[in-house]
PDB file of N, CA and C in Angstrom:
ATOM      1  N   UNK A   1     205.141 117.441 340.670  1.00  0.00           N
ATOM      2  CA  UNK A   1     204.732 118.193 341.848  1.00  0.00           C
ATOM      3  C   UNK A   1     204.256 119.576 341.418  1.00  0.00           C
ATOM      4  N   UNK A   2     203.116 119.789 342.502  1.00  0.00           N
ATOM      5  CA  UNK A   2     202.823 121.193 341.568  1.00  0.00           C
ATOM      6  C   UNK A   2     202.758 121.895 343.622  1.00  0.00           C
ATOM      7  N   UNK A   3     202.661 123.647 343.341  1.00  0.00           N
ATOM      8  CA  UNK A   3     202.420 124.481 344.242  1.00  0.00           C
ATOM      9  C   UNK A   3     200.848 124.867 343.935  1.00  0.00           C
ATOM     10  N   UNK A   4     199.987 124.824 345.347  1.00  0.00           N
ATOM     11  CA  UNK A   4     198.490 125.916 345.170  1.00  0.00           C
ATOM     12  C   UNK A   4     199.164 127.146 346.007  1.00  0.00           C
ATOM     13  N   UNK A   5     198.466 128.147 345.558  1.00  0.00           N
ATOM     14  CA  UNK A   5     198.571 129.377 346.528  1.00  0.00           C
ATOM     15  C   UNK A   5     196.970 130.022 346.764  1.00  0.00           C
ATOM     16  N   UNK A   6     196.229 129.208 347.835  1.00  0.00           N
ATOM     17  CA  UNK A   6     194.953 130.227 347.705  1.00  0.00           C
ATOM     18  C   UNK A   6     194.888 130.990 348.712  1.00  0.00           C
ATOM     19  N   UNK A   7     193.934 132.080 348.803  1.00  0.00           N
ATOM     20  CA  UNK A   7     193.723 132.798 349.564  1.00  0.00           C
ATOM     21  C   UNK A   7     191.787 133.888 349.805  1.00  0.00           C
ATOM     22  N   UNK A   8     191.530 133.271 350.562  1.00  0.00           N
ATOM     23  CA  UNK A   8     189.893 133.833 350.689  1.00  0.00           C
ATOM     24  C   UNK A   8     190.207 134.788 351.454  1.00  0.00           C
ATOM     25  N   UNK A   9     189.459 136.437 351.255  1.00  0.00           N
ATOM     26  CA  UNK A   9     189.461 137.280 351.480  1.00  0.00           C
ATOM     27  C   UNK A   9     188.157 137.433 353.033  1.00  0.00           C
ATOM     28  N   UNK A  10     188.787 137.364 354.245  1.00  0.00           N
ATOM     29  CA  UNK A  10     187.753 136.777 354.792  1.00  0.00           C
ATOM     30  C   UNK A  10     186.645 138.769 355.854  1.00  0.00           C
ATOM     31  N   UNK A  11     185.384 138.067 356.320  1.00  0.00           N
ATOM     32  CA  UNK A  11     184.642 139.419 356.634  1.00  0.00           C
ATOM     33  C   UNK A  11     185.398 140.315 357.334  1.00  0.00           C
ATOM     34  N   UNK A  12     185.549 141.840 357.623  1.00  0.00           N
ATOM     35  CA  UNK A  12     185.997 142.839 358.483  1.00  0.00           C
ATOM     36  C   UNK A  12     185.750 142.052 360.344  1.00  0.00           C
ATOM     37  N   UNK A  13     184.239 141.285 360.152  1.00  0.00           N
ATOM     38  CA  UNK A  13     183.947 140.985 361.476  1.00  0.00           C
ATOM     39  C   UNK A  13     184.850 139.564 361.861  1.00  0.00           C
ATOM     40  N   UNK A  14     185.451 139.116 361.452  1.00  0.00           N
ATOM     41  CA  UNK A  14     186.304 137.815 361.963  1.00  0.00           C
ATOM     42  C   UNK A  14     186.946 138.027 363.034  1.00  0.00           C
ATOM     43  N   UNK A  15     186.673 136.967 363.805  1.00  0.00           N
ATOM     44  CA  UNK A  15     187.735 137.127 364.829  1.00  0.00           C
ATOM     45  C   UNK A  15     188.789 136.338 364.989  1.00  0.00           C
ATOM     46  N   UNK A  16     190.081 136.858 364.601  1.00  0.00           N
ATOM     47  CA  UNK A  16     191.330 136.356 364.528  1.00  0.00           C
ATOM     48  C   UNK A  16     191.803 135.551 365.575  1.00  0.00           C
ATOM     49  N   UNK A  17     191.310 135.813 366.596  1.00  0.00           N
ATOM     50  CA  UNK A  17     191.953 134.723 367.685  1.00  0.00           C
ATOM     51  C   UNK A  17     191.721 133.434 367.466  1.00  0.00           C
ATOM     52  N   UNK A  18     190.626 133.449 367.252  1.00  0.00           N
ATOM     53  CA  UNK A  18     190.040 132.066 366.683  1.00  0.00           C
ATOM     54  C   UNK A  18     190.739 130.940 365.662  1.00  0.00           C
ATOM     55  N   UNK A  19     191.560 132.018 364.869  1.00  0.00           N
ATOM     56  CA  UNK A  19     191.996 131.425 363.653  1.00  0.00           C
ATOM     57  C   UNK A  19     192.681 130.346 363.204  1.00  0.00           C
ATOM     58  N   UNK A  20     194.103 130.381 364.613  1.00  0.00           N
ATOM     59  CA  UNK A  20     194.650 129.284 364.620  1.00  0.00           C
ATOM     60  C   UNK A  20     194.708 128.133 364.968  1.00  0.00           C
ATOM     61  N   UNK A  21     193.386 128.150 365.776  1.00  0.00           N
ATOM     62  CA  UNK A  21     192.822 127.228 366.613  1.00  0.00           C
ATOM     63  C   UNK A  21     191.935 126.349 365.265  1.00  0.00           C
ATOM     64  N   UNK A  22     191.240 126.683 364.499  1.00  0.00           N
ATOM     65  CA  UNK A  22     190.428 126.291 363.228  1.00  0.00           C
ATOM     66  C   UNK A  22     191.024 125.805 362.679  1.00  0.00           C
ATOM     67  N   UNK A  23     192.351 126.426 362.373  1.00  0.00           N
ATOM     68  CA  UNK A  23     193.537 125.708 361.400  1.00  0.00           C
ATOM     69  C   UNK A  23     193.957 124.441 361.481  1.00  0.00           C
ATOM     70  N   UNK A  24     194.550 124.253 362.987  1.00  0.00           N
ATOM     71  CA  UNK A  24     194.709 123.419 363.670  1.00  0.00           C
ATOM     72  C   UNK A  24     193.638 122.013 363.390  1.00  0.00           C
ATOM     73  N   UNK A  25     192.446 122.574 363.812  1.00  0.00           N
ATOM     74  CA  UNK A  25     191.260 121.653 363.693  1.00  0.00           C
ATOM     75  C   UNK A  25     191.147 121.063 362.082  1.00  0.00           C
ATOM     76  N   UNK A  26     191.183 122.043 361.474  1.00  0.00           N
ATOM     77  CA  UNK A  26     190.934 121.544 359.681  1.00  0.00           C
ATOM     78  C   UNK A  26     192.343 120.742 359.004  1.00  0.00           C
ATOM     79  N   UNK A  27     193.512 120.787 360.163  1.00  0.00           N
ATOM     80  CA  UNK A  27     194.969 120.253 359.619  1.00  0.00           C
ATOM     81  C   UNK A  27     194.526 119.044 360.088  1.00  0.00           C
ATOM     82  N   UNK A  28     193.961 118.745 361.472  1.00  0.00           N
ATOM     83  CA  UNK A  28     193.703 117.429 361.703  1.00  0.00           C
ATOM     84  C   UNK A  28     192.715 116.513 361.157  1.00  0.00           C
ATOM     85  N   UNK A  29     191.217 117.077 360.657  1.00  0.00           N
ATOM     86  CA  UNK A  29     190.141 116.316 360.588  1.00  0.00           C
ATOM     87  C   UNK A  29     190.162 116.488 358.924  1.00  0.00           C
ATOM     88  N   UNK A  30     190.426 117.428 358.016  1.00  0.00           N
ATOM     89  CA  UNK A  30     190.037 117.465 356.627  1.00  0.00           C
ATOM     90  C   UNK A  30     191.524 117.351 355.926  1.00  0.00           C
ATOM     91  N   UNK A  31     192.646 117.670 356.266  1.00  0.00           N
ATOM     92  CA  UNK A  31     193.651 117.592 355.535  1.00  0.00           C
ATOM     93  C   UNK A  31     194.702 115.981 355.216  1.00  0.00           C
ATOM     94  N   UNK A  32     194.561 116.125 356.883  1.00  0.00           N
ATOM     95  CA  UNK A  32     195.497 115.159 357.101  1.00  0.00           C
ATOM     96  C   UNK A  32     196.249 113.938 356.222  1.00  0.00           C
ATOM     97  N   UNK A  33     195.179 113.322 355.503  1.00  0.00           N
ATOM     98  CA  UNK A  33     194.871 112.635 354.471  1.00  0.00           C
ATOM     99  C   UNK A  33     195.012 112.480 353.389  1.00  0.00           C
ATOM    100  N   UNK A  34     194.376 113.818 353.093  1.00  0.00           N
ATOM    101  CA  UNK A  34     194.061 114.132 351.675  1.00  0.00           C
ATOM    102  C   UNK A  34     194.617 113.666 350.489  1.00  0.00           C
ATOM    103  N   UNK A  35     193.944 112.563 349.712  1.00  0.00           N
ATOM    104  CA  UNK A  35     194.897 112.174 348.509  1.00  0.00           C
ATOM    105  C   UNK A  35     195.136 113.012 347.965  1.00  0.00           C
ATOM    106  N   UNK A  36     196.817 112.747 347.640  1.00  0.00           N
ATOM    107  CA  UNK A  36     197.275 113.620 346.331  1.00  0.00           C
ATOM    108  C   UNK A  36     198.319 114.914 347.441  1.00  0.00           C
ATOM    109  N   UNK A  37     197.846 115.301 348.784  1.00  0.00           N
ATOM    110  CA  UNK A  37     198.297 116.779 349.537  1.00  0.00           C
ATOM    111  C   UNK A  37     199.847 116.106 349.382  1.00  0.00           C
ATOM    112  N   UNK A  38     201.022 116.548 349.760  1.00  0.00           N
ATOM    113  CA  UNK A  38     202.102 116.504 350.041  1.00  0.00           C
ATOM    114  C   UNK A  38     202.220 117.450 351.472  1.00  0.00           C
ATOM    115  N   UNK A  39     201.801 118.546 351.025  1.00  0.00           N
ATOM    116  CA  UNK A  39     202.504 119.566 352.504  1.00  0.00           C
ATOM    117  C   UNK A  39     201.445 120.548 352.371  1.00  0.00           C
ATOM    118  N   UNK A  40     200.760 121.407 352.939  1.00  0.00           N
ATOM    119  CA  UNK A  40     200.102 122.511 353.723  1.00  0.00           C
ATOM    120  C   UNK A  40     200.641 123.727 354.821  1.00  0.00           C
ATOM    121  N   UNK A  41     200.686 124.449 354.402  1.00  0.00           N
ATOM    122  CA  UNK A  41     200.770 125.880 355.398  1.00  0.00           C
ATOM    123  C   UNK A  41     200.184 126.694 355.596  1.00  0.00           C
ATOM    124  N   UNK A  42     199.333 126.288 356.563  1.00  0.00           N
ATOM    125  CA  UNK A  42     197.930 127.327 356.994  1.00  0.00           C
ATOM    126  C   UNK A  42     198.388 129.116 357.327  1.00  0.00           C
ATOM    127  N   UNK A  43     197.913 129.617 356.499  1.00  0.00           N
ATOM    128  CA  UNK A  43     198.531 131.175 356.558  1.00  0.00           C
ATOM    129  C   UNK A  43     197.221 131.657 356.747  1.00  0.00           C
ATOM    130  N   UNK A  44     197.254 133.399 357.293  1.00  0.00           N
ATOM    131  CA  UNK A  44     196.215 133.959 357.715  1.00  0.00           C
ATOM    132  C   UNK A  44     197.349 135.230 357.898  1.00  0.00           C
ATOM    133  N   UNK A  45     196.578 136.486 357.929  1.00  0.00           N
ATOM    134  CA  UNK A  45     197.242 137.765 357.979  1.00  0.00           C
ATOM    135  C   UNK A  45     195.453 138.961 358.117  1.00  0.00           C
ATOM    136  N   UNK A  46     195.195 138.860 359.514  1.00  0.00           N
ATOM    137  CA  UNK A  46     194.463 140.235 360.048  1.00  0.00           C
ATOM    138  C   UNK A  46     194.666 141.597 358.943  1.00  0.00           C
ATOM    139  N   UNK A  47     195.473 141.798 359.178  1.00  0.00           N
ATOM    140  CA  UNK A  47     195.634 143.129 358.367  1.00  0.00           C
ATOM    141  C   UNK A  47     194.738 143.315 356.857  1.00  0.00           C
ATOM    142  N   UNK A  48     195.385 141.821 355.975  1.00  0.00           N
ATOM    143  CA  UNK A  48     194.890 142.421 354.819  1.00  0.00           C
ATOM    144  C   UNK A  48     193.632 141.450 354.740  1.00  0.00           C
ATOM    145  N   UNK A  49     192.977 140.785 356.098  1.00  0.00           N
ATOM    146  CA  UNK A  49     191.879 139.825 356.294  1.00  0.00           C
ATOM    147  C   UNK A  49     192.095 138.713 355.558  1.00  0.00           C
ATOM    148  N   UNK A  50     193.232 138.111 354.703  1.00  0.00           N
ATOM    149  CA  UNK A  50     193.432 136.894 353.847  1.00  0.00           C
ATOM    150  C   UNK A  50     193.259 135.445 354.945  1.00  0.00           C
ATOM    151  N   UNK A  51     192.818 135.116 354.362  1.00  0.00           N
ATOM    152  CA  UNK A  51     193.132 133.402 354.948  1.00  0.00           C
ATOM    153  C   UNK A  51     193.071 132.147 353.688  1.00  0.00           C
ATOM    154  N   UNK A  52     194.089 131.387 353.972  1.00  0.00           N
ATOM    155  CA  UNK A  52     194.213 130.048 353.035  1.00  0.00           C
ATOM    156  C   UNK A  52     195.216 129.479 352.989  1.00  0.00           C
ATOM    157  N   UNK A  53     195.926 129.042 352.454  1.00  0.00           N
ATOM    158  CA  UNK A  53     197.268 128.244 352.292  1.00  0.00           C
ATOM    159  C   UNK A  53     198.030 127.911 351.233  1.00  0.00           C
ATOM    160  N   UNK A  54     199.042 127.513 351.267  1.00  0.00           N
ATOM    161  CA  UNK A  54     199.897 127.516 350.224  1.00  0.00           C
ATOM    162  C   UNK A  54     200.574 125.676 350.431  1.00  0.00           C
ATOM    163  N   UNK A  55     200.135 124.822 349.132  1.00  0.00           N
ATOM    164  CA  UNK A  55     200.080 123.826 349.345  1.00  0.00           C
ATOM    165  C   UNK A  55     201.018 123.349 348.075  1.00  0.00           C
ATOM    166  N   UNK A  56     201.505 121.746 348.450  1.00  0.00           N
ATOM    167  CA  UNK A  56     202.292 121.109 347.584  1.00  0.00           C
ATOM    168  C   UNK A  56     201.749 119.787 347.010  1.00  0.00           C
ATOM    169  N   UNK A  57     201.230 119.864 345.943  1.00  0.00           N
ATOM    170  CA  UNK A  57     200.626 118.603 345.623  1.00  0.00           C
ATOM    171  C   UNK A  57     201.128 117.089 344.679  1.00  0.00           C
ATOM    172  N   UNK A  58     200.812 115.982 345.085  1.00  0.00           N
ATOM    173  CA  UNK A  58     201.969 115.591 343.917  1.00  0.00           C
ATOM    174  C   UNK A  58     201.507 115.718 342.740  1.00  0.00           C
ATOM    175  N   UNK A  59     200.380 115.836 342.054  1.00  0.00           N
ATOM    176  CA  UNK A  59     199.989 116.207 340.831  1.00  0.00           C
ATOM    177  C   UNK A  59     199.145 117.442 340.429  1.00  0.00           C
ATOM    178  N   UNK A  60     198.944 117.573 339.186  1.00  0.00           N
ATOM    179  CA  UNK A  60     198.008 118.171 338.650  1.00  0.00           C
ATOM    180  C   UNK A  60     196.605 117.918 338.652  1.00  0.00           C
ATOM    181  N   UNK A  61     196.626 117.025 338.248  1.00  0.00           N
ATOM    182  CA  UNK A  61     195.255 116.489 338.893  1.00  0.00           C
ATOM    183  C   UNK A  61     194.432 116.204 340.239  1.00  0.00           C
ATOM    184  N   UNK A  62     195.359 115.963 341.134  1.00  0.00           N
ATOM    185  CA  UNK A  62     194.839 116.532 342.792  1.00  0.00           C
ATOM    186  C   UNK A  62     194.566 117.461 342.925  1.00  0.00           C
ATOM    187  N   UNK A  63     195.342 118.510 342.355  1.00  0.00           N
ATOM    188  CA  UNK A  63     194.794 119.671 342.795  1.00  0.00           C
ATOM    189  C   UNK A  63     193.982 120.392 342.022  1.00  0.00           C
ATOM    190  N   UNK A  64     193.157 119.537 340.740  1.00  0.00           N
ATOM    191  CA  UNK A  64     191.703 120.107 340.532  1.00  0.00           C
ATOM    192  C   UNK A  64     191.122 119.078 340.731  1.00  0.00           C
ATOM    193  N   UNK A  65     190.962 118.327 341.643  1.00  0.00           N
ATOM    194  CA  UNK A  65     190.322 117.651 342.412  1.00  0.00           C
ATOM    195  C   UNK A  65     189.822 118.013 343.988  1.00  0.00           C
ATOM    196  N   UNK A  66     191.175 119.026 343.847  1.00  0.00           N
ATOM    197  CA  UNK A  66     190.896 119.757 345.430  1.00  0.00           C
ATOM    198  C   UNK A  66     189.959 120.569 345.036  1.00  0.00           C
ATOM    199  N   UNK A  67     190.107 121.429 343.878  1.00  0.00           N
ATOM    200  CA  UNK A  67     189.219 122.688 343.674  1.00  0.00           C
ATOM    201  C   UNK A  67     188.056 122.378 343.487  1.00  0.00           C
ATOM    202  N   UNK A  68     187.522 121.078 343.084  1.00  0.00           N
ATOM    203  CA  UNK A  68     186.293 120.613 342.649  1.00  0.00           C
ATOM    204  C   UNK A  68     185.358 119.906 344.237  1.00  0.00           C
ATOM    205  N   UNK A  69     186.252 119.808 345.316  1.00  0.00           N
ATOM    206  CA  UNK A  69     186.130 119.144 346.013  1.00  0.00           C
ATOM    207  C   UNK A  69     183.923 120.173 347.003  1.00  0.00           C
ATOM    208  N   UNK A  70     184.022 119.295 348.176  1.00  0.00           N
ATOM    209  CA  UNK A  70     183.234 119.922 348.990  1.00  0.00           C
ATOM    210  C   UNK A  70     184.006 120.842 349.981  1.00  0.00           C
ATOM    211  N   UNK A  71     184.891 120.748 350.299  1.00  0.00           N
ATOM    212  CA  UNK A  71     185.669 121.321 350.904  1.00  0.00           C
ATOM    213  C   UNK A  71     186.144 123.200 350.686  1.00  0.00           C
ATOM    214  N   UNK A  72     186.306 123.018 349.126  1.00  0.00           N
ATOM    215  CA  UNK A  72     186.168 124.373 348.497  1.00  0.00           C
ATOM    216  C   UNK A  72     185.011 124.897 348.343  1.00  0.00           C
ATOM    217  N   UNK A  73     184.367 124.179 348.002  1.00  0.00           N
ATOM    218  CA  UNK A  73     182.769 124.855 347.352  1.00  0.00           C
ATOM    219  C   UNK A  73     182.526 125.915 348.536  1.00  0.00           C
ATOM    220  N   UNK A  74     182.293 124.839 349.951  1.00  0.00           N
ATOM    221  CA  UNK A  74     181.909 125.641 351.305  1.00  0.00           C
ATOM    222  C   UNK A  74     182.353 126.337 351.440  1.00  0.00           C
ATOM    223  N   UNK A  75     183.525 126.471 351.696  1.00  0.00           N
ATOM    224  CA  UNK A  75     184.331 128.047 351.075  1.00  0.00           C
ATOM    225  C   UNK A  75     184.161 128.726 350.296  1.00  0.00           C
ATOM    226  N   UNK A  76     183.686 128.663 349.343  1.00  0.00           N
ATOM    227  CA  UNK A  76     182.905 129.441 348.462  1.00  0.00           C
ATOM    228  C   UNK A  76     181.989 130.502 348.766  1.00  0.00           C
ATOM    229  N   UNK A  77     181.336 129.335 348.990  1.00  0.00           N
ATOM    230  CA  UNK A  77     180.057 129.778 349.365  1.00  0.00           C
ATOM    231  C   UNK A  77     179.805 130.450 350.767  1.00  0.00           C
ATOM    232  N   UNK A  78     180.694 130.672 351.822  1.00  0.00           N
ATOM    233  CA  UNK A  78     180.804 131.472 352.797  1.00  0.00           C
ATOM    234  C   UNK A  78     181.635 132.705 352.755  1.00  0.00           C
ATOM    235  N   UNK A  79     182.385 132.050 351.568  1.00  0.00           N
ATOM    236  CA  UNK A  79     183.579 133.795 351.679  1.00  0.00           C
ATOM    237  C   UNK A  79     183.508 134.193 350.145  1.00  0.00           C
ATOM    238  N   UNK A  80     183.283 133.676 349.307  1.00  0.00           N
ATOM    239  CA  UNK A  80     183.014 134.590 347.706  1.00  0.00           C
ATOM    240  C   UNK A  80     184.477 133.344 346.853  1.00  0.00           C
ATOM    241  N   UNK A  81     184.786 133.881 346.008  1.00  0.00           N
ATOM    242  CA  UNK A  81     185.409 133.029 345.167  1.00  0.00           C
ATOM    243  C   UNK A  81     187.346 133.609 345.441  1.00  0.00           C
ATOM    244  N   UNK A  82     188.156 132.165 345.925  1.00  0.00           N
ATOM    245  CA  UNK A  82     189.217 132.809 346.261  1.00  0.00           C
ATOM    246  C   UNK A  82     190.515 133.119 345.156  1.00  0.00           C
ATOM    247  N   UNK A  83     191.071 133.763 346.011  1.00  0.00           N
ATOM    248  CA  UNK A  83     192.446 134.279 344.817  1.00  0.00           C
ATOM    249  C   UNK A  83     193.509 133.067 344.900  1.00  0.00           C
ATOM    250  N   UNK A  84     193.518 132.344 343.643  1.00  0.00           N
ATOM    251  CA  UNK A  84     194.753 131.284 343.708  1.00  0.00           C
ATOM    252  C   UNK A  84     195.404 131.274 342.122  1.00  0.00           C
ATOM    253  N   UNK A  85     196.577 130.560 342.511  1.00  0.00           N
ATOM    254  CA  UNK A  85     197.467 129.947 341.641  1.00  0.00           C
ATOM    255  C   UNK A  85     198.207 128.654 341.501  1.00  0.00           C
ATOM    256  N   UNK A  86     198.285 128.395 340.300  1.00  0.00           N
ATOM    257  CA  UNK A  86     198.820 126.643 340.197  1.00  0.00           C
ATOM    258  C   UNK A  86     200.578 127.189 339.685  1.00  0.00           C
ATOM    259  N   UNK A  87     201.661 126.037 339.928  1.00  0.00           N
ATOM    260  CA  UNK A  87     202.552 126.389 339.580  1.00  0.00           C
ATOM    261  C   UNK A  87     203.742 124.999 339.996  1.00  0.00           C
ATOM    262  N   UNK A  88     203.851 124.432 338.709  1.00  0.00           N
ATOM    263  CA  UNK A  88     204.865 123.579 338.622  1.00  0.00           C
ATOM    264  C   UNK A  88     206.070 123.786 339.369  1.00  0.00           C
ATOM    265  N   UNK A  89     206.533 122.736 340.381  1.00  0.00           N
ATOM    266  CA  UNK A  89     207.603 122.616 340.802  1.00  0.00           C
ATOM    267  C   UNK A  89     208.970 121.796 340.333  1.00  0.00           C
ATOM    268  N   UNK A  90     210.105 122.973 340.753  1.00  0.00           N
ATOM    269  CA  UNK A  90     210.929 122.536 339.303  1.00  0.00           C
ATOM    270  C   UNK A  90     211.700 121.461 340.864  1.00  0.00           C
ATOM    271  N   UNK A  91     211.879 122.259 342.068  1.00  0.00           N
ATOM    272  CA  UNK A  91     213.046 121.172 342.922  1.00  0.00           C
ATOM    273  C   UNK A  91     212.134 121.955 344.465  1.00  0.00           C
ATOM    274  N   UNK A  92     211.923 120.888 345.250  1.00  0.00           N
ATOM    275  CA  UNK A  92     211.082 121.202 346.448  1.00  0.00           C
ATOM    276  C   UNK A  92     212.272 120.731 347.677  1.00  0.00           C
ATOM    277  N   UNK A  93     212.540 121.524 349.235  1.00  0.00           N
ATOM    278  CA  UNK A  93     213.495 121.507 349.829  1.00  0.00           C
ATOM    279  C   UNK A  93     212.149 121.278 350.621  1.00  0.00           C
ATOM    280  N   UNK A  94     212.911 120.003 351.336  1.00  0.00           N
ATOM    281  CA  UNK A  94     212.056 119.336 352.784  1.00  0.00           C
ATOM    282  C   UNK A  94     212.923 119.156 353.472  1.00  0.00           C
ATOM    283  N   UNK A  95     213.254 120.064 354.776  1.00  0.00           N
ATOM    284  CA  UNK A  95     214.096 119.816 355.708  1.00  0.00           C
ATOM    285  C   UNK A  95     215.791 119.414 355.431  1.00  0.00           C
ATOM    286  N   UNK A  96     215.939 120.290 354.508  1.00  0.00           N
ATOM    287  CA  UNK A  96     217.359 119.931 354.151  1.00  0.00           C
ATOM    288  C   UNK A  96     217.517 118.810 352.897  1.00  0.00           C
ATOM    289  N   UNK A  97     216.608 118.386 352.979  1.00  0.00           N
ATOM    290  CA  UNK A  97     216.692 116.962 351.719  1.00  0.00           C
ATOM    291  C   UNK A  97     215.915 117.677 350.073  1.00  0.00           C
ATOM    292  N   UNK A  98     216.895 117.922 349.152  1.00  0.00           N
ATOM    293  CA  UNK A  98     216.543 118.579 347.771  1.00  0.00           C
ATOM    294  C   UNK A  98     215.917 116.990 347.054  1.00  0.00           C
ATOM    295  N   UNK A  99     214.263 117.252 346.561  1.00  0.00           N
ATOM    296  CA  UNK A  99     213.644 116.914 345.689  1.00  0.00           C
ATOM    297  C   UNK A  99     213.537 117.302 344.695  1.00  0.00           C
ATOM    298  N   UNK A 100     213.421 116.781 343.688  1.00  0.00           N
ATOM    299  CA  UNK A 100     213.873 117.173 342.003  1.00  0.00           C
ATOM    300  C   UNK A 100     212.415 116.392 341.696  1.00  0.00           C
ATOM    301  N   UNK A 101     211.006 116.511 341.662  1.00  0.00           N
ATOM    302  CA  UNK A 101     210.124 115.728 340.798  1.00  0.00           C
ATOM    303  C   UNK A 101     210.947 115.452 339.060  1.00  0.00           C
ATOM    304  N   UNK A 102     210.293 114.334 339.339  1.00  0.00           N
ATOM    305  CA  UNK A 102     210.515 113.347 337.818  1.00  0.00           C
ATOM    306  C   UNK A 102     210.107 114.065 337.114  1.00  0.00           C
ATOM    307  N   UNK A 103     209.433 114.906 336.936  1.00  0.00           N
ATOM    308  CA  UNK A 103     208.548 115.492 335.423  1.00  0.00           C
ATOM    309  C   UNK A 103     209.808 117.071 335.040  1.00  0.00           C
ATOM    310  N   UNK A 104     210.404 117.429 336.393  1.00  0.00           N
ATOM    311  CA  UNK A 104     211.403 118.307 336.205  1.00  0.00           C
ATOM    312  C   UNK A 104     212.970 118.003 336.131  1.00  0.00           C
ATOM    313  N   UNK A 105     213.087 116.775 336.118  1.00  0.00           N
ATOM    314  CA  UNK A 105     214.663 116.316 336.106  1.00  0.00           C
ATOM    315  C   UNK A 105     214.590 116.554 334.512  1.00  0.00           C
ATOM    316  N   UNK A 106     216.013 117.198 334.715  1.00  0.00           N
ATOM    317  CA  UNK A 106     216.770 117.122 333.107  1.00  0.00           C
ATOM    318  C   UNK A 106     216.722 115.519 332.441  1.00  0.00           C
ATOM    319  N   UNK A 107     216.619 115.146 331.302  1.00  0.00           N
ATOM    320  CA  UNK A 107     217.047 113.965 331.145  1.00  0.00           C
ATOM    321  C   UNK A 107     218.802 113.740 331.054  1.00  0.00           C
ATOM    322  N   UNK A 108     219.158 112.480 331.293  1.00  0.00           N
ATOM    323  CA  UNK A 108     220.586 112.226 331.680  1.00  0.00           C
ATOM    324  C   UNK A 108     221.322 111.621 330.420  1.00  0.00           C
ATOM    325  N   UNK A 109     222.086 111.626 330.526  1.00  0.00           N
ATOM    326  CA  UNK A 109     222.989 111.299 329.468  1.00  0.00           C
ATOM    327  C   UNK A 109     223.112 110.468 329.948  1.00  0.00           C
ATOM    328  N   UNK A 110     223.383 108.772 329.187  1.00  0.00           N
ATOM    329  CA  UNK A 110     224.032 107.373 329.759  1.00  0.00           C
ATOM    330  C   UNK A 110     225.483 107.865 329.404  1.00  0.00           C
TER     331      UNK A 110
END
């Protein structure tokens, strides 16, 4: 399991009301699916104009598959190139239930 953290720096002219309503729309029609996504959290913050999300993927390879995708590019190409990070997950908490990915379990002693 790995973590994305991106974030596009979006224009002074945006209008924020809008925002969560888009989110909404792009959680249903482009995410939903997505091979490889595990979890998504559409974040946005007016103040410092950021918008993007912070995502859980089950591999490494999904998620430069995401970055390579059409999905990013367009983003790109409307807001400039965004600020992210990749980052191995050692134990992921879903609603009370502790996940340990296989690639981070200690090995066990028989």
């Amino acid at each position: 399991m790995y973590a994305l953290t991106m974030r596009f720096v979006l224009p002074e002219s945006t209008d924020w009301s809008k925002i969560p309503a888009l989110m909404e729309d792009r959680a249903q029609t482009l995410y939903r699916d997505m091979p490889g996504l595990i979890s998504k959290a559409f974040i946005y913050d007016p103040v410092t104009r950021e918008y993007g999300g912070n995502y859980v993927w089950e591999s490494r390879e999904a998620i430069d598959a995401f970055l390579a995708s059409a999905i990013v590019a367009q983003a790109r190409e409307k807001f400039g190139d965004p600020i992210f990070s990749v980052h191995p997950i050692a134990v992921y908490l879903d609603r009370g239930q502790v996940i340990v990915p296989t690639e981070a379990a200690p090995a066990r002693k028989s």
